[in-house]
Protein backbone atom coordinates (compact mmCIF):
# COMPACT_ATOMS: atom_id res chain seq x y z
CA UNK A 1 122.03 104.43 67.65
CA UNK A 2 122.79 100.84 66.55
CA UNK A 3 122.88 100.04 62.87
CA UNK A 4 122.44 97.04 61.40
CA UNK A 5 126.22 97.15 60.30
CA UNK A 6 127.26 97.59 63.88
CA UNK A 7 125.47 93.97 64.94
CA UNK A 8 128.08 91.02 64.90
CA UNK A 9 125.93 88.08 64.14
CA UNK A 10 127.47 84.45 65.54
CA UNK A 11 128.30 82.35 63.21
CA UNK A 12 126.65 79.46 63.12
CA UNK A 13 127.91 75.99 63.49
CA UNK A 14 129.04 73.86 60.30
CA UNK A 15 127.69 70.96 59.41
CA UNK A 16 129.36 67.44 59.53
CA UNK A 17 130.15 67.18 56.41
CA UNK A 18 131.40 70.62 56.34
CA UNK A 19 133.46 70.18 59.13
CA UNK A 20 134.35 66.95 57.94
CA UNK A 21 135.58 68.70 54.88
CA UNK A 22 137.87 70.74 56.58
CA UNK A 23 139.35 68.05 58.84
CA UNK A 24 140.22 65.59 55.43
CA UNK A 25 141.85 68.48 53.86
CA UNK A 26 143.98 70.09 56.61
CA UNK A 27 145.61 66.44 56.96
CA UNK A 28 145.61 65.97 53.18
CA UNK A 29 147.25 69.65 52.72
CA UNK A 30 149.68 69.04 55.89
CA UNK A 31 150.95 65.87 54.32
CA UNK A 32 151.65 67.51 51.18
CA UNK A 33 149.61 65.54 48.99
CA UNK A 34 147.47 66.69 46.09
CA UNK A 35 143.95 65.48 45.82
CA UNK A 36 144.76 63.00 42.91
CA UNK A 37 147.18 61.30 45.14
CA UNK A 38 144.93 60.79 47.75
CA UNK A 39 141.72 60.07 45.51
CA UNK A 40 143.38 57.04 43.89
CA UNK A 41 144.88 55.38 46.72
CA UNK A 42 141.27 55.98 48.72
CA UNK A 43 139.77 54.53 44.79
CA UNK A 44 137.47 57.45 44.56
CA UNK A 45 137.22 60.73 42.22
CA UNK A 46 139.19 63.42 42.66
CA UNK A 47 135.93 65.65 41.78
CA UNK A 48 134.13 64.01 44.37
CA UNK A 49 137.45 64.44 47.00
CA UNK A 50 137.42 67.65 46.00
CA UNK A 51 133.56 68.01 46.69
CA UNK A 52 133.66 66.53 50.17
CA UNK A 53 136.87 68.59 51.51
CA UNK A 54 134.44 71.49 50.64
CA UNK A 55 131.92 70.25 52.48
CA UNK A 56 129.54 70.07 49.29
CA UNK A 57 128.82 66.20 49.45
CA UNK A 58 128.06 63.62 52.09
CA UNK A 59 130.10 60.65 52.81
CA UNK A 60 129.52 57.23 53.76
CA UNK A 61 131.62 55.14 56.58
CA UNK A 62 133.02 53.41 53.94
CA UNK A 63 134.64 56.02 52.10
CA UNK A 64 136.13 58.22 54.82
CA UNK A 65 137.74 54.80 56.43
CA UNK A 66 139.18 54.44 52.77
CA UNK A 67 140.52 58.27 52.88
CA UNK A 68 141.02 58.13 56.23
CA UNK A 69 143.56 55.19 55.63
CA UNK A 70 144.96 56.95 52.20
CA UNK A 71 146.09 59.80 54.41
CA UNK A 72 147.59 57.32 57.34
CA UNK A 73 144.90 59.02 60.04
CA UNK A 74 143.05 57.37 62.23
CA UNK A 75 138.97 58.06 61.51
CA UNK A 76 138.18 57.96 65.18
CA UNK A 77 140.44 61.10 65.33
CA UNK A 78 138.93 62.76 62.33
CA UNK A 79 135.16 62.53 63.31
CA UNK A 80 136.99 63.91 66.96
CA UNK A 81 138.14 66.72 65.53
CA UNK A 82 135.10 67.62 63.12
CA UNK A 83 133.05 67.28 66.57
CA UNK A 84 135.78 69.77 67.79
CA UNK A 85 134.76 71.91 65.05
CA UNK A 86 131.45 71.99 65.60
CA UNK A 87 131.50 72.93 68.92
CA UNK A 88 130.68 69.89 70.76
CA UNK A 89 132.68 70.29 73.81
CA UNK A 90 130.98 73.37 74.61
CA UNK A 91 127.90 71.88 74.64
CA UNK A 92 126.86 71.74 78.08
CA UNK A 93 124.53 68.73 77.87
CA UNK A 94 127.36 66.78 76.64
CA UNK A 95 130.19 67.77 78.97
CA UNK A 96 127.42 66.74 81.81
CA UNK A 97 127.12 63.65 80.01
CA UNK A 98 131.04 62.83 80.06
């Protein structure tokens, strides 16, 4: 008998601005750089840095190009690597697409 312990559930896919989160703050934390470093040169918070690495807030084009450019990344390759994240290339509409 199967209990409900024993069930592996899938996880499910983040969000954008979750995996948007993750993406800022792997470059941020792989360049060494704290989040007051990077929130001044992007001229934002570092509470609301802080808040979008965890995925809590949304962001506009206009501030990720800012942190995007504070950490020396290109955005195209953050937004491709957030897509990564959420699974997009296993999509099978989308590889059909390609």
């Amino acid at each position: 008998m199967v209990s409900v312990n024993d069930v592996v559930m899938p996880r499910p896919r983040p969000l954008l601005r979750e995996a948007l989160g993750a993406v800022l703050r792997t470059y941020r934390l792989d360049a060494n750089r704290t989040l007051r470093d990077v929130a001044e040169t992007a001229r934002v918070s570092s509470g609301y840095l802080s808040e979008l690495e965890r995925g809590r807030k949304e962001v506009s084009s206009e501030v990720l190009r800012s942190i995007c450019d504070a950490l020396g990344v290109n955005l195209a390759v953050v937004l491709l690597r957030a897509a990564s994240l959420m699974g997009v290339e296993q999509d099978p509409r989308l590889r059909a697409a390609a």
